[in-house]
Protein backbone atom coordinates (compact mmCIF):
# COMPACT_ATOMS: atom_id res chain seq x y z
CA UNK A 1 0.00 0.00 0.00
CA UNK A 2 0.75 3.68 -0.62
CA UNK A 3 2.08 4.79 2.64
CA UNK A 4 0.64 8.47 1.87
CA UNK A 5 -2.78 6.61 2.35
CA UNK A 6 -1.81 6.73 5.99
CA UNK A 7 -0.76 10.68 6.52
CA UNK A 8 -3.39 13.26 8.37
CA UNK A 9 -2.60 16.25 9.39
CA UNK A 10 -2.55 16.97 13.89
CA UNK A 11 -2.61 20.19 15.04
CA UNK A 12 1.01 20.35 17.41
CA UNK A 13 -1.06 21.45 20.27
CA UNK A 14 -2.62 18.15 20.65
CA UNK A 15 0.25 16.27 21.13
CA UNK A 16 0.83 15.32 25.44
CA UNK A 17 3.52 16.84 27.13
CA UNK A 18 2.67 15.61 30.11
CA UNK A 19 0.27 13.00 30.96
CA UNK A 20 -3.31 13.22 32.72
CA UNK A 21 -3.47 12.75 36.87
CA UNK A 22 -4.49 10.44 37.86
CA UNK A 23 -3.85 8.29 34.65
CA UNK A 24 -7.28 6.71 34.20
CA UNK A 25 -8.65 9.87 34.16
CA UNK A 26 -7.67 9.76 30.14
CA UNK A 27 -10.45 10.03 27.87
CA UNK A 28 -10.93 6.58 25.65
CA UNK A 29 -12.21 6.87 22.21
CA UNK A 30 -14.67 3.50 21.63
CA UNK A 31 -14.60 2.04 18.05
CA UNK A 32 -16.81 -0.72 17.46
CA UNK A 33 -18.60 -1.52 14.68
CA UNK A 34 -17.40 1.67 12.75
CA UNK A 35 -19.53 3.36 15.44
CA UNK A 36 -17.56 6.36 17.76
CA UNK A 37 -18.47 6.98 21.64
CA UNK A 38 -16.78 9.07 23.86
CA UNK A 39 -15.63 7.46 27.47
CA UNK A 40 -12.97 7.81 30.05
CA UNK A 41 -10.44 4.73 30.67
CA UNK A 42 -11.70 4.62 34.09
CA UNK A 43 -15.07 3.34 32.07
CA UNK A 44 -13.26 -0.10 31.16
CA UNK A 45 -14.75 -2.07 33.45
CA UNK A 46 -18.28 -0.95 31.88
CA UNK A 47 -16.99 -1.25 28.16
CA UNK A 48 -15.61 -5.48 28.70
CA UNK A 49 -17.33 -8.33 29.89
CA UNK A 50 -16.99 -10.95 32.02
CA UNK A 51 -14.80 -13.45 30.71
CA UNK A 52 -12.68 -11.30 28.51
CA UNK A 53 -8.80 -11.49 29.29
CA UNK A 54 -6.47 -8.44 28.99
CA UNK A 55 -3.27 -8.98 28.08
CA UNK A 56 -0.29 -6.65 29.46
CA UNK A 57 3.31 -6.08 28.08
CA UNK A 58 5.21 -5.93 31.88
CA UNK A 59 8.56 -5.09 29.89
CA UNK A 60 10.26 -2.32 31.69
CA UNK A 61 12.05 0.91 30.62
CA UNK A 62 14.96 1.46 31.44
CA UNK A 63 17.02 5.01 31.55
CA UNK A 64 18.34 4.47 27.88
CA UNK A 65 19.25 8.50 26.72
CA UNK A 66 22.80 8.76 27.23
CA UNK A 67 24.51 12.15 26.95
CA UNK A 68 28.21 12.43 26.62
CA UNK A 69 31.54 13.99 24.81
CA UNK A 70 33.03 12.56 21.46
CA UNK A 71 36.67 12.61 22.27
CA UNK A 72 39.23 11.27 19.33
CA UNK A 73 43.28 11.44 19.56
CA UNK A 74 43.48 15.13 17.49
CA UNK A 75 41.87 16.11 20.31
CA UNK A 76 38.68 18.16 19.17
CA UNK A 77 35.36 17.50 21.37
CA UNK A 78 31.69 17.32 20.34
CA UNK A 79 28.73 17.24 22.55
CA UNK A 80 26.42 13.83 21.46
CA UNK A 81 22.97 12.45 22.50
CA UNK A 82 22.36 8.50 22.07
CA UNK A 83 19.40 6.95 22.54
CA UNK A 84 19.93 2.64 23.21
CA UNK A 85 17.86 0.44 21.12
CA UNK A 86 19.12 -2.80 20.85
CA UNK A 87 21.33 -4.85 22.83
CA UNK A 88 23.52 -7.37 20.73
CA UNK A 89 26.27 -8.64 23.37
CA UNK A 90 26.73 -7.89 27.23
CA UNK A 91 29.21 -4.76 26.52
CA UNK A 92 27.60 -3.74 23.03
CA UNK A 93 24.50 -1.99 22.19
CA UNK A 94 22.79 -0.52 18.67
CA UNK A 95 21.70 3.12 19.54
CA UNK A 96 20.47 5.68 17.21
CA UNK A 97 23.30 9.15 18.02
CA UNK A 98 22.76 12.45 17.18
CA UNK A 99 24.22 14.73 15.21
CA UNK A 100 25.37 11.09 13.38
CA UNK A 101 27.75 13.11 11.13
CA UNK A 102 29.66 13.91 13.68
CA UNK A 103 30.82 10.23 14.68
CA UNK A 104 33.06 7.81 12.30
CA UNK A 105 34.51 4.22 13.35
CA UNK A 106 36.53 3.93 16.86
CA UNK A 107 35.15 7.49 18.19
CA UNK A 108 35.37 7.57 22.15
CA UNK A 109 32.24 8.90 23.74
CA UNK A 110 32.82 9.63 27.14
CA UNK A 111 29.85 9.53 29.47
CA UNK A 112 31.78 10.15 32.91
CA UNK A 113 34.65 9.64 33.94
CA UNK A 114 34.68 6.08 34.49
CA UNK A 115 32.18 5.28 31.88
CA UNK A 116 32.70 5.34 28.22
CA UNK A 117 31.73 3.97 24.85
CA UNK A 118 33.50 3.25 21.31
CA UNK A 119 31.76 3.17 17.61
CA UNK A 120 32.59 -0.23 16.13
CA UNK A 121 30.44 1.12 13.09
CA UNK A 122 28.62 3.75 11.87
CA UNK A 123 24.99 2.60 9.74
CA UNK A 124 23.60 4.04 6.40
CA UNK A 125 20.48 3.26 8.42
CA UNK A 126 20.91 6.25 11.05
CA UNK A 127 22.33 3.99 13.99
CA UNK A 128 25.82 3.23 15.44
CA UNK A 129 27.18 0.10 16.83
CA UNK A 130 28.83 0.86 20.30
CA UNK A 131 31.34 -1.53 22.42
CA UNK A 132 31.19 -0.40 26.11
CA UNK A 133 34.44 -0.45 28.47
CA UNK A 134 31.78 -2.05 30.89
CA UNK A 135 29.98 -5.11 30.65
CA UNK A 136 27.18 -7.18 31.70
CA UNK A 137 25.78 -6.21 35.28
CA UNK A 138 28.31 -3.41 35.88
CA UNK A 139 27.02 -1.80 32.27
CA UNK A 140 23.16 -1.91 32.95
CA UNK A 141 24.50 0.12 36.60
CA UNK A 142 25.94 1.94 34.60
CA UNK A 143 23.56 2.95 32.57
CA UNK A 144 21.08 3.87 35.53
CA UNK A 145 23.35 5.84 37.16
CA UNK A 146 23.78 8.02 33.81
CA UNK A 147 21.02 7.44 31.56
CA UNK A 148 17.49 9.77 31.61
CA UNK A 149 14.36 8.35 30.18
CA UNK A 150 13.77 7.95 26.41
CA UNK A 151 11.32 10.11 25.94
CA UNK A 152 10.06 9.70 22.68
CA UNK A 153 11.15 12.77 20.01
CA UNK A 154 8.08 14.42 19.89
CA UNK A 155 8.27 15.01 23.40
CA UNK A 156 12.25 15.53 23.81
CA UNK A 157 12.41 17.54 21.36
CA UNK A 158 10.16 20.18 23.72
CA UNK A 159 11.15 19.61 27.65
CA UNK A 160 13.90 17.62 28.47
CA UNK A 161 13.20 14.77 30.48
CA UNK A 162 12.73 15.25 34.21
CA UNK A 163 12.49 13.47 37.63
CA UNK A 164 8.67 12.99 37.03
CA UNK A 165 8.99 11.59 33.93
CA UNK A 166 10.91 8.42 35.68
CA UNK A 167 7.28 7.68 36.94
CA UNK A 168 5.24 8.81 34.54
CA UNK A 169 6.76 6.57 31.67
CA UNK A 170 6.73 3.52 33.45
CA UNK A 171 4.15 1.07 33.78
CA UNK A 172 2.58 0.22 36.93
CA UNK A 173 3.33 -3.35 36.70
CA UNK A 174 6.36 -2.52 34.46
CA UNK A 175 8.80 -5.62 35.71
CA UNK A 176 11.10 -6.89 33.34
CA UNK A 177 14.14 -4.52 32.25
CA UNK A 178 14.84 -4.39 28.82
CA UNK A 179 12.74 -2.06 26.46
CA UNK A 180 13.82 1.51 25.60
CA UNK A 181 10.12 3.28 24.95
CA UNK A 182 6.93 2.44 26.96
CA UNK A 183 4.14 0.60 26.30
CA UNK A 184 2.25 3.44 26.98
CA UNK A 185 -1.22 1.86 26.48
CA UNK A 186 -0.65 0.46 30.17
CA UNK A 187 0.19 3.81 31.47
CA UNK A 188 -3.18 4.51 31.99
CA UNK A 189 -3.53 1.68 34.04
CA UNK A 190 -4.13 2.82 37.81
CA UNK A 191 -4.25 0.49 40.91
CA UNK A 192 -8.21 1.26 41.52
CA UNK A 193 -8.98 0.88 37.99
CA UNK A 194 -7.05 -2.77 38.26
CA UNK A 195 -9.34 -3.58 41.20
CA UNK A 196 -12.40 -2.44 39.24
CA UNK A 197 -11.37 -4.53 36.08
CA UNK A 198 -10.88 -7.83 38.68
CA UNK A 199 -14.04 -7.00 40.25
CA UNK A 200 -15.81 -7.46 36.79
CA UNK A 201 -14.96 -10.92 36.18
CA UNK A 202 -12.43 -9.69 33.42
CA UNK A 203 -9.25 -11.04 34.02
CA UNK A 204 -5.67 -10.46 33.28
CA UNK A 205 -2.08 -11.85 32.32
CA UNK A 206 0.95 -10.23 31.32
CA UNK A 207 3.60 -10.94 28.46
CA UNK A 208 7.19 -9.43 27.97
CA UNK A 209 8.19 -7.46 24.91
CA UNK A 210 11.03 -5.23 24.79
CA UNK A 211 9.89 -2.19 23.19
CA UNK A 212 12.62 -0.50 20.70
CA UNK A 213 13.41 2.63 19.70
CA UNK A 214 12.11 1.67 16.33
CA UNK A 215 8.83 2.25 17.67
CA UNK A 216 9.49 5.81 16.58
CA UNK A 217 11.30 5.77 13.17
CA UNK A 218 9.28 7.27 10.46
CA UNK A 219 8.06 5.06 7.11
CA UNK A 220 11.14 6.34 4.72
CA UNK A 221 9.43 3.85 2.19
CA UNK A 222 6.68 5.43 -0.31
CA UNK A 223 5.25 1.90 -0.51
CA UNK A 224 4.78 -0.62 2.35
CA UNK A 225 6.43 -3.73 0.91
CA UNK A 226 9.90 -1.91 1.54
CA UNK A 227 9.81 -1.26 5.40
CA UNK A 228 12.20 -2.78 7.18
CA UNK A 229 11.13 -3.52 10.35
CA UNK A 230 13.34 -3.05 13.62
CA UNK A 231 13.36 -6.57 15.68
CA UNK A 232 12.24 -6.63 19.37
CA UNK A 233 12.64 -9.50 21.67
CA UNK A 234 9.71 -11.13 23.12
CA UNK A 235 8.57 -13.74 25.34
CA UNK A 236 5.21 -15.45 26.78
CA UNK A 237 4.82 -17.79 29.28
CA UNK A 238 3.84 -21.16 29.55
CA UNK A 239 0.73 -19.72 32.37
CA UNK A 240 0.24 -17.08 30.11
CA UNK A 241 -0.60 -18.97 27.02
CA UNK A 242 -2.57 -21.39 28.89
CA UNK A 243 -4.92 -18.45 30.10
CA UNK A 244 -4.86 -17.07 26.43
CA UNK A 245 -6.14 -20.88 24.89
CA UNK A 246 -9.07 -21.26 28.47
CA UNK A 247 -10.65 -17.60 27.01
CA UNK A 248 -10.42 -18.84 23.50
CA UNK A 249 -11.91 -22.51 24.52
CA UNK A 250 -14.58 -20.29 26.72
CA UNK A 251 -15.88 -18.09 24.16
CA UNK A 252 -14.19 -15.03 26.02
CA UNK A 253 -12.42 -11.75 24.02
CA UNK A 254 -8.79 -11.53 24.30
CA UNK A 255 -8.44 -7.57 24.50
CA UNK A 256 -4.45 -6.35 24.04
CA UNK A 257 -3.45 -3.28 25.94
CA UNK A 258 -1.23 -1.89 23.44
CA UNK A 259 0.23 -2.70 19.58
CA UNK A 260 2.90 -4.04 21.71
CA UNK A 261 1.27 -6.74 23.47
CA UNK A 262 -1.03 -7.18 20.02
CA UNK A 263 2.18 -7.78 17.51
CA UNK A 264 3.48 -10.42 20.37
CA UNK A 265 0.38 -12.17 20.30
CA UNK A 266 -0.07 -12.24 16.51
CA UNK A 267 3.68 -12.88 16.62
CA UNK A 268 3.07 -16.19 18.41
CA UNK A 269 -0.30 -17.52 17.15
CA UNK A 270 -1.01 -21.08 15.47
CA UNK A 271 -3.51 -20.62 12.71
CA UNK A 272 -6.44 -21.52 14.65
CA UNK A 273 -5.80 -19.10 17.08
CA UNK A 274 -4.24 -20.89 20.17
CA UNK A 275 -0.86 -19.98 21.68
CA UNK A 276 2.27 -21.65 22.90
CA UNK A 277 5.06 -20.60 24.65
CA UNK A 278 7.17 -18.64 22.91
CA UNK A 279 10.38 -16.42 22.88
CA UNK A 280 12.35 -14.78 20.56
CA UNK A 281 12.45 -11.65 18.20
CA UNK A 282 9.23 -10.36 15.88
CA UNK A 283 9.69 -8.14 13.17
CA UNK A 284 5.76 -8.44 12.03
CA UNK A 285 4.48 -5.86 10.04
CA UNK A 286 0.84 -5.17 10.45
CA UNK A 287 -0.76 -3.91 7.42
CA UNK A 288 -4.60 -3.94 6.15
CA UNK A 289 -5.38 -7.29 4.85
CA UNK A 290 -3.55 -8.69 7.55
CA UNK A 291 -5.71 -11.55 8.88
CA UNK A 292 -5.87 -11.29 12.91
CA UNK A 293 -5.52 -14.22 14.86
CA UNK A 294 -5.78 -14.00 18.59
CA UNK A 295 -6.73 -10.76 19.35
CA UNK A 296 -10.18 -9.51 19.34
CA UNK A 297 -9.78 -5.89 20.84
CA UNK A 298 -7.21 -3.40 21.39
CA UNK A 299 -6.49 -0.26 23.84
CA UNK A 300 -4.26 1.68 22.13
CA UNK A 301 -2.83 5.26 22.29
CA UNK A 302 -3.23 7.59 18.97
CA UNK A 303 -0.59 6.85 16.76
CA UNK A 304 1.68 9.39 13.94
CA UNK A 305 0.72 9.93 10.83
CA UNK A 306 2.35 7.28 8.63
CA UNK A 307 3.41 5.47 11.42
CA UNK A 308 3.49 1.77 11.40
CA UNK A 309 0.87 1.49 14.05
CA UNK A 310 -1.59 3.80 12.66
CA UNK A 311 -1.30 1.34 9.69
CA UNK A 312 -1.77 -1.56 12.09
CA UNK A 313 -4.84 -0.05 13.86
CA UNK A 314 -6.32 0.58 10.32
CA UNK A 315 -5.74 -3.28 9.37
CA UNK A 316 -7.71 -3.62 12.60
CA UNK A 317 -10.86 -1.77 12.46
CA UNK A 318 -10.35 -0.76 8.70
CA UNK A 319 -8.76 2.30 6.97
CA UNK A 320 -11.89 4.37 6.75
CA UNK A 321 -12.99 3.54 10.19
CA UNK A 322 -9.74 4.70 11.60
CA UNK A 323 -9.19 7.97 9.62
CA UNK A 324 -12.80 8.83 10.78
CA UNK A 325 -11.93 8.15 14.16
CA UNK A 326 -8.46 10.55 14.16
CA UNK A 327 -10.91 13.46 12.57
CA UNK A 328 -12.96 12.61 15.59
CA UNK A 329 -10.18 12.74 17.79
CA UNK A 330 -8.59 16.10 16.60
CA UNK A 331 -12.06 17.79 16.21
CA UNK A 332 -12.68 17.17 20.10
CA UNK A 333 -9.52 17.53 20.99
CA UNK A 334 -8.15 14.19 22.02
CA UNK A 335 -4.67 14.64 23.79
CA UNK A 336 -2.28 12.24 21.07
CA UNK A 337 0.74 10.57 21.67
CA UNK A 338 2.71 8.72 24.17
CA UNK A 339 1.04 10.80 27.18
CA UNK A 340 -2.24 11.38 25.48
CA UNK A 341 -5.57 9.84 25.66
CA UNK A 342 -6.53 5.95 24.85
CA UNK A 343 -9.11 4.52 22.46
CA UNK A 344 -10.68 1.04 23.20
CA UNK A 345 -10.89 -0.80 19.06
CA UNK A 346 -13.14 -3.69 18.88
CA UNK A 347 -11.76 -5.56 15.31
CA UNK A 348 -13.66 -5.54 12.34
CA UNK A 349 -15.14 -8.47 10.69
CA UNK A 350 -12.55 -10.39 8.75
């Protein structure tokens, strides 16, 4: 498909600086059955039913926006921003850098004193390849000590990040270290709301995917078919796929709270539906006339224009459906983005 089928145009004030308090005080946009209602995410328990399951991404974020000084043996300095993406060995890590032109093979980039990184390669792609003098246990300290939260661009590029930010971009069941951008579906996700959802006879498990930094690259393509996906490690239980297949065999919805938890799903689906443990890394590509699976609903942030998940929440719910529902969204003023409002999709017939 045309990727430019996928652009609209958002007004800049709409996009979240900041999220709501308390965070399922978010509005939720409803789509189901190409119909639009307005609700609050506090309203969940209302909008599922007993017997549905919601399935949460408990991946954690961890502080992966380094800042340091490019030193090399001339001796001239430059000042450079890296955001982690991708680890590939316990001292090495694939990190998009900024300004890139500034950096060639075997640059130092010194973070502290004590703390320092070299470029093993520099990628056509935009990202470098970086070997750590620290490895293992003693880089992730490392990296907590000196790294701020990865606040995605559209919010970094306005308000650097801050002490709130360390809870407001984390998950409140967040658990397992590894991903470099929230799932931020699940920020909305309050302890009282939890309760509420329990009390309701919906229930709940939680998956792992470590969210990349690919999350937020732009579609360079003009056409679809020549995306190249970023790969992001996943995992699900053995418990957790057994409560997926008892909804299925019951006749319950499984409802995904975010694209995240939805591409791990779809990821690790049999054709009739059923799951199985699983780990490893999915590069799936969601794309109208994809043929869903598992997943019957989805809470979801709104997504950028040409993004690959506003093209996976139009596969979802249908391209029409879903550019209706973003003129809906800008005309009352839904709050977009990573700390923005939610929208509850119920899939369209395949």
């Amino acid at each position: 498909m045309r990727v430019g089928q996928f652009d609209f145009s958002l007004p800049e004030e709409l996009i979240a600086l900041r999220p709501v308090a308390p965070r399922d005080a978010a509005r939720c946009m409803v789509v189901r059955d190409g119909g639009l209602e307005d609700r609050q995410m506090r309203e969940l328990p209302e909008l599922l039913q007993a017997g549905d399951l919601l399935v949460f991404n408990n991946t954690k974020v961890i502080p992966a926006a380094l800042s340091g000084v490019r030193r090399r043996a001339e001796g001239n300095e430059a000042r450079i921003h890296i955001n982690l993406h991708k680890r590939i060995s316990p001292d090495g890590w694939l990190a998009f850098a900024r300004p890139l032109r500034r950096l060639r093979t075997n640059d130092e980039i010194v973070f502290s004193q004590n703390f320092s990184a070299r470029i093993v390669e520099v990628h056509v792609e935009g990202d470098v390849m970086l070997r750590f003098n620290l490895s293992a246990a003693a880089l992730d300290a490392a990296i907590a000590e000196h790294g701020d939260m990865p606040l995605p661009p559209y919010i970094g590029s306005k308000r650097p990040a801050d002490a709130q930010d360390v809870q407001d971009y984390q998950a409140l069941f967040a658990k397992v270290d590894g991903s470099v951008a929230a799932p931020t579906a699940s920020l909305h996700f309050t302890e009282k709301l939890l309760k509420s959802i329990e009390d309701s006879g919906v229930k709940c498990c939680f998956v792992t995917l470590h969210v990349g930094a690919g999350t937020f690259m732009p579609v360079k393509a003009d056409d679809t078919d020549k995306h190249h996906m970023h790969a992001e490690w996943g995992s699900i239980s053995v418990e957790a796929a057994q409560m997926i297949n008892a909804v299925i065999d019951a006749g319950g919805r499984v409802v995904a709270v975010g694209t995240t938890a939805l591409r791990l799903l779809e990821s690790a689906s049999g054709a009739d539906g059923t799951i199985g443990p699983w780990a490893g890394e999915t590069r799936i590509f969601i794309t109208p006339g994809y043929r869903f699976k598992t997943v019957d609903a989805l809470i979801t942030n709104f997504h950028l224009p040409k993004s690959t998940l506003f093209m996976l929440v139009s596969a979802f719910c249908g391209l029409e459906v879903m550019q209706a529902a973003y003129q809906h969204a800008i005309q009352e003023k839904y709050r977009f983005y990573s700390y923005g409002d939610g929208s509850l999709l119920f899939r369209a017939p395949q």
